[in-house]
C-alpha atoms as a PDB file:
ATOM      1  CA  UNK A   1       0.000   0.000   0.000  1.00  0.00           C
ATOM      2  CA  UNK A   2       2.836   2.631   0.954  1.00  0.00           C
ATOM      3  CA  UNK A   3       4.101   2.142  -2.613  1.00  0.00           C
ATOM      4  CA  UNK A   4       1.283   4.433  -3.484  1.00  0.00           C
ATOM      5  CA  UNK A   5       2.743   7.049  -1.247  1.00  0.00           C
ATOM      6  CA  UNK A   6       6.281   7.153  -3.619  1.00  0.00           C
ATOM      7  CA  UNK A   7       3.518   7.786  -6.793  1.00  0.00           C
ATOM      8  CA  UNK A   8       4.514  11.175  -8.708  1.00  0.00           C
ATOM      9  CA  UNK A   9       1.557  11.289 -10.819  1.00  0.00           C
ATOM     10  CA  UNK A  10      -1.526  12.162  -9.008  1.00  0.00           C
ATOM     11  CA  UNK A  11      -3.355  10.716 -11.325  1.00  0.00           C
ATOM     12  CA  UNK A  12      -2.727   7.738 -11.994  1.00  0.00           C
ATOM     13  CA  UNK A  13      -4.455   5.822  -8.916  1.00  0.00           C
ATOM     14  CA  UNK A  14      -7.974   7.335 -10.016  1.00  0.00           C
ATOM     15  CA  UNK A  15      -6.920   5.518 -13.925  1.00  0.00           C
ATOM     16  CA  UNK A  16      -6.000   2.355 -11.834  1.00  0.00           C
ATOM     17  CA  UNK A  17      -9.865   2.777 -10.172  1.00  0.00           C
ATOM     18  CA  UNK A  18     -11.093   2.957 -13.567  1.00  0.00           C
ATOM     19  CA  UNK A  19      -9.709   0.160 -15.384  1.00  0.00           C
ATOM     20  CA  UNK A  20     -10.695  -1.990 -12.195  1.00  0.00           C
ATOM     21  CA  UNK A  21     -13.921  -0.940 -12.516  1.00  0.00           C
ATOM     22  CA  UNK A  22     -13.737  -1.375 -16.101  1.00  0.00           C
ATOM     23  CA  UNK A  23     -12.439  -4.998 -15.750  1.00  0.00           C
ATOM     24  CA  UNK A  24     -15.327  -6.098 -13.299  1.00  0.00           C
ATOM     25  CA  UNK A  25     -17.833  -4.755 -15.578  1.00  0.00           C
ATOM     26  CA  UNK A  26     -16.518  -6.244 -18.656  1.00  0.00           C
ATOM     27  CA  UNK A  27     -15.946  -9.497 -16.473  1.00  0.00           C
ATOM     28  CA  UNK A  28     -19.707  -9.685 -15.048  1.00  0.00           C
ATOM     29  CA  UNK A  29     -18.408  -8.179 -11.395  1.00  0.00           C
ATOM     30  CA  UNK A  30     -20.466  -4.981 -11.093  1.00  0.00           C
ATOM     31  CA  UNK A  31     -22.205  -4.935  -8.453  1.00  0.00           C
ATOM     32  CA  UNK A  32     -21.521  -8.438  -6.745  1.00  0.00           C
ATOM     33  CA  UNK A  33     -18.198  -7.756  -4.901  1.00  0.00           C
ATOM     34  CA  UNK A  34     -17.122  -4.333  -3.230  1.00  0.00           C
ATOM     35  CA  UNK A  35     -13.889  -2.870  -4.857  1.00  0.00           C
ATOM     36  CA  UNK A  36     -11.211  -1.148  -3.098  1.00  0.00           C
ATOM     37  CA  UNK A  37     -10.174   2.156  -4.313  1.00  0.00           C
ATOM     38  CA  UNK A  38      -6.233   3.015  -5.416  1.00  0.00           C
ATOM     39  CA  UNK A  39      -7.209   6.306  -4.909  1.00  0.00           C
ATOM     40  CA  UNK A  40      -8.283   6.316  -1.565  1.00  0.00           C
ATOM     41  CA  UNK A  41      -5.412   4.338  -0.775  1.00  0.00           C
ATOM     42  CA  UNK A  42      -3.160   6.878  -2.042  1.00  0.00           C
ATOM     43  CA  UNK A  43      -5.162  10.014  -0.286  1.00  0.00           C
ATOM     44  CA  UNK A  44      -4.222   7.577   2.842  1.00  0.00           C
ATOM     45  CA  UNK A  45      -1.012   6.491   3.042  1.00  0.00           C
ATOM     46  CA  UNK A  46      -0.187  10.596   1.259  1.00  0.00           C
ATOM     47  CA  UNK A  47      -1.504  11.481   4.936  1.00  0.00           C
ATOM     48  CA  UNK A  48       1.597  14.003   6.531  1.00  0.00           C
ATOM     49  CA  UNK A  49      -0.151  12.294  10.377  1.00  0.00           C
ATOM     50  CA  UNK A  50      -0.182   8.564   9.613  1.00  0.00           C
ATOM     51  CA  UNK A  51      -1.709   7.804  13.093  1.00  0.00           C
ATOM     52  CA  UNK A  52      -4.799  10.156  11.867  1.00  0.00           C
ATOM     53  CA  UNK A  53      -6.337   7.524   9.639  1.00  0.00           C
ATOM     54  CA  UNK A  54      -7.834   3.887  10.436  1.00  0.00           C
ATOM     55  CA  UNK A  55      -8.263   2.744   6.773  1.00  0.00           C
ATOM     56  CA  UNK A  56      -4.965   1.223   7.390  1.00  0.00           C
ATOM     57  CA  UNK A  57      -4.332  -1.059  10.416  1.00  0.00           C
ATOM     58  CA  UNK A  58      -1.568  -0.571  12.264  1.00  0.00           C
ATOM     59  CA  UNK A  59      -1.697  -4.081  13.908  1.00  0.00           C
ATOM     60  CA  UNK A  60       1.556  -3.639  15.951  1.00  0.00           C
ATOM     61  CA  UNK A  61      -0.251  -0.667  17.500  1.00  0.00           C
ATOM     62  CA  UNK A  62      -3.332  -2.808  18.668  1.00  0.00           C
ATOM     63  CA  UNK A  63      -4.600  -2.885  21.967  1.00  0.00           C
ATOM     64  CA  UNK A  64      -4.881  -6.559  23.052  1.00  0.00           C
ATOM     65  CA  UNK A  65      -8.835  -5.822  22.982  1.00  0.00           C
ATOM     66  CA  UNK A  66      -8.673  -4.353  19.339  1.00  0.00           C
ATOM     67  CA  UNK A  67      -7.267  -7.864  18.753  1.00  0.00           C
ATOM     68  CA  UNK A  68      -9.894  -9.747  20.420  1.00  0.00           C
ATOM     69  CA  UNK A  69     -12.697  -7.827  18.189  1.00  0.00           C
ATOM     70  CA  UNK A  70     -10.551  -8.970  15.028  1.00  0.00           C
ATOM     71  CA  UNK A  71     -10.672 -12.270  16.092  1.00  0.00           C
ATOM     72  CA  UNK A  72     -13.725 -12.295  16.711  1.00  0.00           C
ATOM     73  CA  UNK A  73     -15.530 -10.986  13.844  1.00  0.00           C
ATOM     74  CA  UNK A  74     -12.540 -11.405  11.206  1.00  0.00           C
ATOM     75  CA  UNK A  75     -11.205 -14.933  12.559  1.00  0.00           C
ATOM     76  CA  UNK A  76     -14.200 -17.177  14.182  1.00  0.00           C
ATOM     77  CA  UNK A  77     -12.849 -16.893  17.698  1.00  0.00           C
ATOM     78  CA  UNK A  78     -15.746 -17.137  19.734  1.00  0.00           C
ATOM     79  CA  UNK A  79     -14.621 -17.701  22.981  1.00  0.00           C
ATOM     80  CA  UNK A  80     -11.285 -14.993  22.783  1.00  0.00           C
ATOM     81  CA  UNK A  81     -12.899 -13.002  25.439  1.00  0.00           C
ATOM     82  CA  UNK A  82     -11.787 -15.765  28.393  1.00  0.00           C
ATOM     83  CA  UNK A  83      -8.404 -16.211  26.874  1.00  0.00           C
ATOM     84  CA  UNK A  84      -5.394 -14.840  28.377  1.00  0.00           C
ATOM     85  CA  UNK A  85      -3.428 -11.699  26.783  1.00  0.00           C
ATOM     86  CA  UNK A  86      -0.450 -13.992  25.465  1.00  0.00           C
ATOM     87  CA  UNK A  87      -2.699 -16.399  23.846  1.00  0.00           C
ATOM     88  CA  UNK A  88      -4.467 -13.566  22.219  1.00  0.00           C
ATOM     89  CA  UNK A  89      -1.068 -12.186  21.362  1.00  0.00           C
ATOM     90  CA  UNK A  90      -0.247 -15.884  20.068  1.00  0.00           C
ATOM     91  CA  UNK A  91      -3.510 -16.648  18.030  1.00  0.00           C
ATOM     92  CA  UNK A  92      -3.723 -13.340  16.471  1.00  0.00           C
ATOM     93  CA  UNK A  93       0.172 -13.264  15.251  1.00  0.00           C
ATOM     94  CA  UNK A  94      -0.340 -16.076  13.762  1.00  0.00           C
ATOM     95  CA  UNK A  95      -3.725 -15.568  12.145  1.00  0.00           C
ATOM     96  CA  UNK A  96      -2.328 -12.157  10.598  1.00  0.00           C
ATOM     97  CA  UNK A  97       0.617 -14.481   9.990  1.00  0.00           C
ATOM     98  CA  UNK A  98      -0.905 -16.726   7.875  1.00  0.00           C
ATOM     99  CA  UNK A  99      -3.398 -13.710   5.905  1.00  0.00           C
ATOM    100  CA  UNK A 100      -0.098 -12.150   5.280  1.00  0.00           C
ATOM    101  CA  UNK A 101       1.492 -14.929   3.647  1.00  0.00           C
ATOM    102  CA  UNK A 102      -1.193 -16.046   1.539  1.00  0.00           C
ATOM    103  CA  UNK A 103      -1.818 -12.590   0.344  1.00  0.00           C
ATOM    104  CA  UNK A 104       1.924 -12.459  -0.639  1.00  0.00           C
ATOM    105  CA  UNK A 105       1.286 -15.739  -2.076  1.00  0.00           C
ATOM    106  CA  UNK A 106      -1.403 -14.583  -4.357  1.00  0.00           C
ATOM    107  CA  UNK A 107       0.842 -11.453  -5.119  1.00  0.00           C
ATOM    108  CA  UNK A 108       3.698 -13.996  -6.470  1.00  0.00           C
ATOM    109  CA  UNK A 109       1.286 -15.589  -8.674  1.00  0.00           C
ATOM    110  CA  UNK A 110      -0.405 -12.539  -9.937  1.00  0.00           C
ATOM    111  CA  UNK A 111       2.679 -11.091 -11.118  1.00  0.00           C
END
């Protein structure tokens, strides 16, 4: 995401909106999944106070309850709100962990 922050061209996120756009039309998408926005990405990370904005999770900066929402509502764990700190720590490292790496994984294969 922060390599939007190094873009010269102002414009060019908002073309990278529109061709995604373009491609979920053209591919039968409209309307069926949510897209992100380059753009607002950019406007984000362009941010002079980085700690102003939540778009972007700062997940070394979570609270041990912020981590027990995500969890929660992201994760399945029903039952995090008994659970120690550490193991909180522990499960949501390594649920991030593993989100992380397959998202790297999919960027591998996509490019």
């Amino acid at each position: 995401m922060f390599f939007f922050s190094q873009i010269n061209d102002e414009s060019l996120p908002y073309k990278l909106d529109a061709t995604v756009r373009n491609m979920a039309k053209r591919f039968g998408f409209e309307g069926k999944i949510h897209l992100k926005h380059a753009s607002k990405v950019y406007r984000e990370v362009s941010r002079k106070d980085l700690e102003a904005h939540k778009y972007i999770p700062n997940f070394d900066e979570m609270t041990v309850d912020e981590k027990r929402d995500v969890l929660g509502k992201f994760f399945g764990f029903h039952k995090v709100g008994s659970l120690p700190p550490e193991k909180v720590e522990r499960y949501f490292s390594m649920k991030i962990g593993q989100v992380s790496k397959e998202l790297e994984q999919d960027l591998l294969e996509f490019s």
